[in-house]
Protein backbone atom coordinates (compact mmCIF):
# COMPACT_ATOMS: atom_id res chain seq x y z
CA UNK A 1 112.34 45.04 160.22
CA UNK A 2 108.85 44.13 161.31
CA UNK A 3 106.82 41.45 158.88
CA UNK A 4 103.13 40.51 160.24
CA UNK A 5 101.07 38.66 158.12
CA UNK A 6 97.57 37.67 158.89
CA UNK A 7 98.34 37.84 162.69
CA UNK A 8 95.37 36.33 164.67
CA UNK A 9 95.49 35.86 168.59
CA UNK A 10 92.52 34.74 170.82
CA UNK A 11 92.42 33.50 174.59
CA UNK A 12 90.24 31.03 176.00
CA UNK A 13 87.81 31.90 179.11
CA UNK A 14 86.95 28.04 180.12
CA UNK A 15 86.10 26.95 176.22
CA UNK A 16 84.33 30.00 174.91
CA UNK A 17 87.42 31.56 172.95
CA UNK A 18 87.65 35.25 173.08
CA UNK A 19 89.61 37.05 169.77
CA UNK A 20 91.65 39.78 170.20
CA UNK A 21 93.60 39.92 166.81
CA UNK A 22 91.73 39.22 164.05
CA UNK A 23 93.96 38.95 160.83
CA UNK A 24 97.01 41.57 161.15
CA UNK A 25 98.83 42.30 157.78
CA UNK A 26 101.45 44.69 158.50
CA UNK A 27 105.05 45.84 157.61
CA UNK A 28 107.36 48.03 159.32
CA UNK A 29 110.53 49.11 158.21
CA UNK A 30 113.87 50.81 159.62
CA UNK A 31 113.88 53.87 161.04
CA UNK A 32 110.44 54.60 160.92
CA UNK A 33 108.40 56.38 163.40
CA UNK A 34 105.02 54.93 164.30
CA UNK A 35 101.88 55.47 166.42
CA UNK A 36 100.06 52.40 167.34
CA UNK A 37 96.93 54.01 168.43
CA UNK A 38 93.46 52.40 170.12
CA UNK A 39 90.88 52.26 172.49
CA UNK A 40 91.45 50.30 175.39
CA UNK A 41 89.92 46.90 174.28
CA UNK A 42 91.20 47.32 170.70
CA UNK A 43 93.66 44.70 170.76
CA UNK A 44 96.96 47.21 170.32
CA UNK A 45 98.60 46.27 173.74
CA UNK A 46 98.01 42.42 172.24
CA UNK A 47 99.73 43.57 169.36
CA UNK A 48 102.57 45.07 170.96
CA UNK A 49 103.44 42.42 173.02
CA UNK A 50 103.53 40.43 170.37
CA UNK A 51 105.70 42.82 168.36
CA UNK A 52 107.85 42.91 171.15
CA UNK A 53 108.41 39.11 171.52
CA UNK A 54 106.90 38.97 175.01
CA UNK A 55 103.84 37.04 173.13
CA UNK A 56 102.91 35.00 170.50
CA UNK A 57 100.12 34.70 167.97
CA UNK A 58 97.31 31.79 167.81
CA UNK A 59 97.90 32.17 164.08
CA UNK A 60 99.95 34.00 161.55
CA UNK A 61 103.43 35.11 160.72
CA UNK A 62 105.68 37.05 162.26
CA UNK A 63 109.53 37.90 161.03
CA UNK A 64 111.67 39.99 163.47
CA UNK A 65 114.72 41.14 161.76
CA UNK A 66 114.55 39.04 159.20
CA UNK A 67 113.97 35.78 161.67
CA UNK A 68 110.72 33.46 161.30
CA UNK A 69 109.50 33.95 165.06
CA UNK A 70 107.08 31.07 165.11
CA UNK A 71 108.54 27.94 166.64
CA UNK A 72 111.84 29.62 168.97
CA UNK A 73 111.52 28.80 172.16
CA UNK A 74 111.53 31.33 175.10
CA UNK A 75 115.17 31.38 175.76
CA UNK A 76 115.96 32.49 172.20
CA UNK A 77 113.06 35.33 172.32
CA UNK A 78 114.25 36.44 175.38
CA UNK A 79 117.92 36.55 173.80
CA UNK A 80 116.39 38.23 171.30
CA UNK A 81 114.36 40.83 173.18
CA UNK A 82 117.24 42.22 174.85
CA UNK A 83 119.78 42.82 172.06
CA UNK A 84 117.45 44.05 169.67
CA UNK A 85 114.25 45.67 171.52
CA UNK A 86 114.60 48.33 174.03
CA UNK A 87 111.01 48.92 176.34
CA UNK A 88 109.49 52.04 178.11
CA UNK A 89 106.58 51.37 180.11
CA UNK A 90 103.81 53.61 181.28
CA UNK A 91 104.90 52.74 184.86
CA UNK A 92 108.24 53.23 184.94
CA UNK A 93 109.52 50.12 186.82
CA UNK A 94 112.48 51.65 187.78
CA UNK A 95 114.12 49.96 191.11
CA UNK A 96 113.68 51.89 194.09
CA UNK A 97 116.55 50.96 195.90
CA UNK A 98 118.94 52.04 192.65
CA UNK A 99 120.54 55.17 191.78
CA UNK A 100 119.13 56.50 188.84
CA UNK A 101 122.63 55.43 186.92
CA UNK A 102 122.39 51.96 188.38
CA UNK A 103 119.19 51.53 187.06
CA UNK A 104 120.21 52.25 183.85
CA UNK A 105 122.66 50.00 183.46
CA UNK A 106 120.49 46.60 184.68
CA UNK A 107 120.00 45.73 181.11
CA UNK A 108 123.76 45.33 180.52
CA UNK A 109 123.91 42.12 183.47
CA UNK A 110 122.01 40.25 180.17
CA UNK A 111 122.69 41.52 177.15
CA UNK A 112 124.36 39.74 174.74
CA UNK A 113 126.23 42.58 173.28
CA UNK A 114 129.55 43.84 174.69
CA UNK A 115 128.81 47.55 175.57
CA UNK A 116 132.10 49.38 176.32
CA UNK A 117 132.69 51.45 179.59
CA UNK A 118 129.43 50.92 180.20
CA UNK A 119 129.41 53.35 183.16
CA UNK A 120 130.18 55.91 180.99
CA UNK A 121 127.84 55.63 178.56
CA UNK A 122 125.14 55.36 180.87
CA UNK A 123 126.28 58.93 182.29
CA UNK A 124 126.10 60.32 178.84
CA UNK A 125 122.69 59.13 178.16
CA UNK A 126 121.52 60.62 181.50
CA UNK A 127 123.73 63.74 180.80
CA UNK A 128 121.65 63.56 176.90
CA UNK A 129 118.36 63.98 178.77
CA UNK A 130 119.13 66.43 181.21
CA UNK A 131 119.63 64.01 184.24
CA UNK A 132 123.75 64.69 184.63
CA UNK A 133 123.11 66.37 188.44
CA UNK A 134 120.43 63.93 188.95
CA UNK A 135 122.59 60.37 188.10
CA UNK A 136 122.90 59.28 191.91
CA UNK A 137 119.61 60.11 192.45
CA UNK A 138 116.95 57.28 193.63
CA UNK A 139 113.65 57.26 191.81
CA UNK A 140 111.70 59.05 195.06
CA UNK A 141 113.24 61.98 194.51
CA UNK A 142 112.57 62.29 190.88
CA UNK A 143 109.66 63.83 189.46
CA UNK A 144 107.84 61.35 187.05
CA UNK A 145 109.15 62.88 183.68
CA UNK A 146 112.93 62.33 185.31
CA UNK A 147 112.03 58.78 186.18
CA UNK A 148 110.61 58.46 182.82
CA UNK A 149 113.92 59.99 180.79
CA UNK A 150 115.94 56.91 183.08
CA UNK A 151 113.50 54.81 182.03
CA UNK A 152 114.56 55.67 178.19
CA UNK A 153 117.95 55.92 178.89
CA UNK A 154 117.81 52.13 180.56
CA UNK A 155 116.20 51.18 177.20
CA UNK A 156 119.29 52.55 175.09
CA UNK A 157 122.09 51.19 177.17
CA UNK A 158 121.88 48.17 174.86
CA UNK A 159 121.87 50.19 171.68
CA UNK A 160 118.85 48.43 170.77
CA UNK A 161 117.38 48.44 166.92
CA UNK A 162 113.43 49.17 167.94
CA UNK A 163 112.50 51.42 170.80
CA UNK A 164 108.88 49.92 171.95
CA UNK A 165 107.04 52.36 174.17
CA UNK A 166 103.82 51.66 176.05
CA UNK A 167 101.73 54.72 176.70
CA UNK A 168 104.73 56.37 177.77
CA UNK A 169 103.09 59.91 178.70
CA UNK A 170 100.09 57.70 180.98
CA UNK A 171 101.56 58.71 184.36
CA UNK A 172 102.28 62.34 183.23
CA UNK A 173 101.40 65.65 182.63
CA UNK A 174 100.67 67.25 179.30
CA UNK A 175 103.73 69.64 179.27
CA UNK A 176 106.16 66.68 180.32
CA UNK A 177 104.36 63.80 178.42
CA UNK A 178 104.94 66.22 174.89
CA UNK A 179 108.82 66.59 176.24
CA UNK A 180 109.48 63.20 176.42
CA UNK A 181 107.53 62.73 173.02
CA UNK A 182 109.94 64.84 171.52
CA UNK A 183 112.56 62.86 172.93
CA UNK A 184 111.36 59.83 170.82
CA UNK A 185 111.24 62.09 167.90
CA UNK A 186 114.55 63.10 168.29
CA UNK A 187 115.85 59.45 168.67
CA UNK A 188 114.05 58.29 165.48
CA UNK A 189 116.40 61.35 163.46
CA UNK A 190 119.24 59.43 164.85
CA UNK A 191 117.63 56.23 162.61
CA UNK A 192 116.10 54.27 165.38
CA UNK A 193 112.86 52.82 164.57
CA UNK A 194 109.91 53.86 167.13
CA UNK A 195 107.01 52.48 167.87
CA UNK A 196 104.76 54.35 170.06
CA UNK A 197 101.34 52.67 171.29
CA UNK A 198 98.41 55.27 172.97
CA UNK A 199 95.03 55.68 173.01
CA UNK A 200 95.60 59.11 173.02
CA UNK A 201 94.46 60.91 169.91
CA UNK A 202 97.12 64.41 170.57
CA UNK A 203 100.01 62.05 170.46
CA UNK A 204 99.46 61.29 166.77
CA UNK A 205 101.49 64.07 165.34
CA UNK A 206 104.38 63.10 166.81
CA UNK A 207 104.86 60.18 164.51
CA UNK A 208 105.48 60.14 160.78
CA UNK A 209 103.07 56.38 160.13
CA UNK A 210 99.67 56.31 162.02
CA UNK A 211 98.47 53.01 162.40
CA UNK A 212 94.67 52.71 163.75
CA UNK A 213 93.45 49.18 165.48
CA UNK A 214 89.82 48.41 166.17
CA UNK A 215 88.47 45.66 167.03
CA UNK A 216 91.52 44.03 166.56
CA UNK A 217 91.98 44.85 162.67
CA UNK A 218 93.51 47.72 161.12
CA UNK A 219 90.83 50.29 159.91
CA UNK A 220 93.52 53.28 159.26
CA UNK A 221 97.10 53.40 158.28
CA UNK A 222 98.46 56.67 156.81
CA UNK A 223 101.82 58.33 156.55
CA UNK A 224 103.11 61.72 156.63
């Protein structure tokens, strides 16, 4: 699914040139489920967004479903993003003037795909993560792991191929952050690939591939 191959990105502060990524070599494949764990400073966020197609390298390769990225233009990425990626965030961007149903279903106004009764399926995936009383609620009166579930739930409306999570526990307890953990784990046993990115060390066991960055390389990449 993912192909990265000698994946270098740097910005530029004025002319003194600051790199982040400094020759990425990595391969990820269906249905795998993988923590992307650093430091803050290690370059993994970098590396996620450019996994997720909301960046692009300096230098390097990158194939996303079997498609050279380098070269598309943004309209294609963004075409791209939204049929095949699905995003949870550490804040949970959730609209605070939607239901928690309506915000799940904001993906479907761009996607690509035809989703059908798309109302209903949105209920189910609520209903799927214990949200079914909760579906005409607005995010201010959910507690932060219920706004975090609609935040997953949003991110499968699509029926997207990767699920790309950002520090997804950040903004929560310990207790709620390992529940919705487990929720990842139990959506990569229904074959969807997961990447997970943290600087937290306790959320490695969740995953079945550990991948280490620091100082924008790779210094550890083991599997269960």
């Amino acid at each position: 699914m993912i192909i990265l191959k000698n994946i270098k990105k740097s910005y530029f502060i004025g002319e003194r040139e600051l790199p982040i990524l400094k020759g990425i070599n990595l391969e990820i494949a269906r249905g795998e489920f993988v923590i992307l764990m650093g430091v803050s400073g290690s370059g993994k966020t970098t590396l996620m967004n450019i996994i997720g197609l909301l960046d692009k390298q300096t230098e390097g390769e990158y194939r996303f479903m079997d498609t050279p990225i380098d070269g598309l233009e943004d309209e294609t990425l963004a075409m791209m993003r939204n049929k095949h990626i699905g995003f949870v965030f550490q804040q949970f961007f959730l609209l605070p003037y939607l239901t928690a149903l309506e915000n799940v279903l904001i993906p479907i106004v761009y996607s690509q795909k035809q989703i059908k009764h798309p109302r209903e399926k949105a209920k189910q995936l609520l209903g799927k993560f214990g949200l079914a009383e909760r579906i005409h609620n607005k995010p201010s009166q959910l507690s932060g792991g219920e706004q975090q579930r609609v935040a997953i739930a949003r991110a499968l409306i699509n029926d997207p191929d990767l699920i790309l999570a950002d520090e997804p526990t950040g903004a929560l307890d310990s207790k709620t952050g390992n529940e919705i953990m487990e929720l990842f784990h139990l959506l990569n046993e229904e074959g969807r690939t997961v990447i997970v990115v943290t600087h937290d060390p306790k959320l490695a066991s969740f995953g079945k591939r550990l991948i280490r960055i620091e100082d924008g390389t790779i210094s550890e990449d083991t599997t269960d």
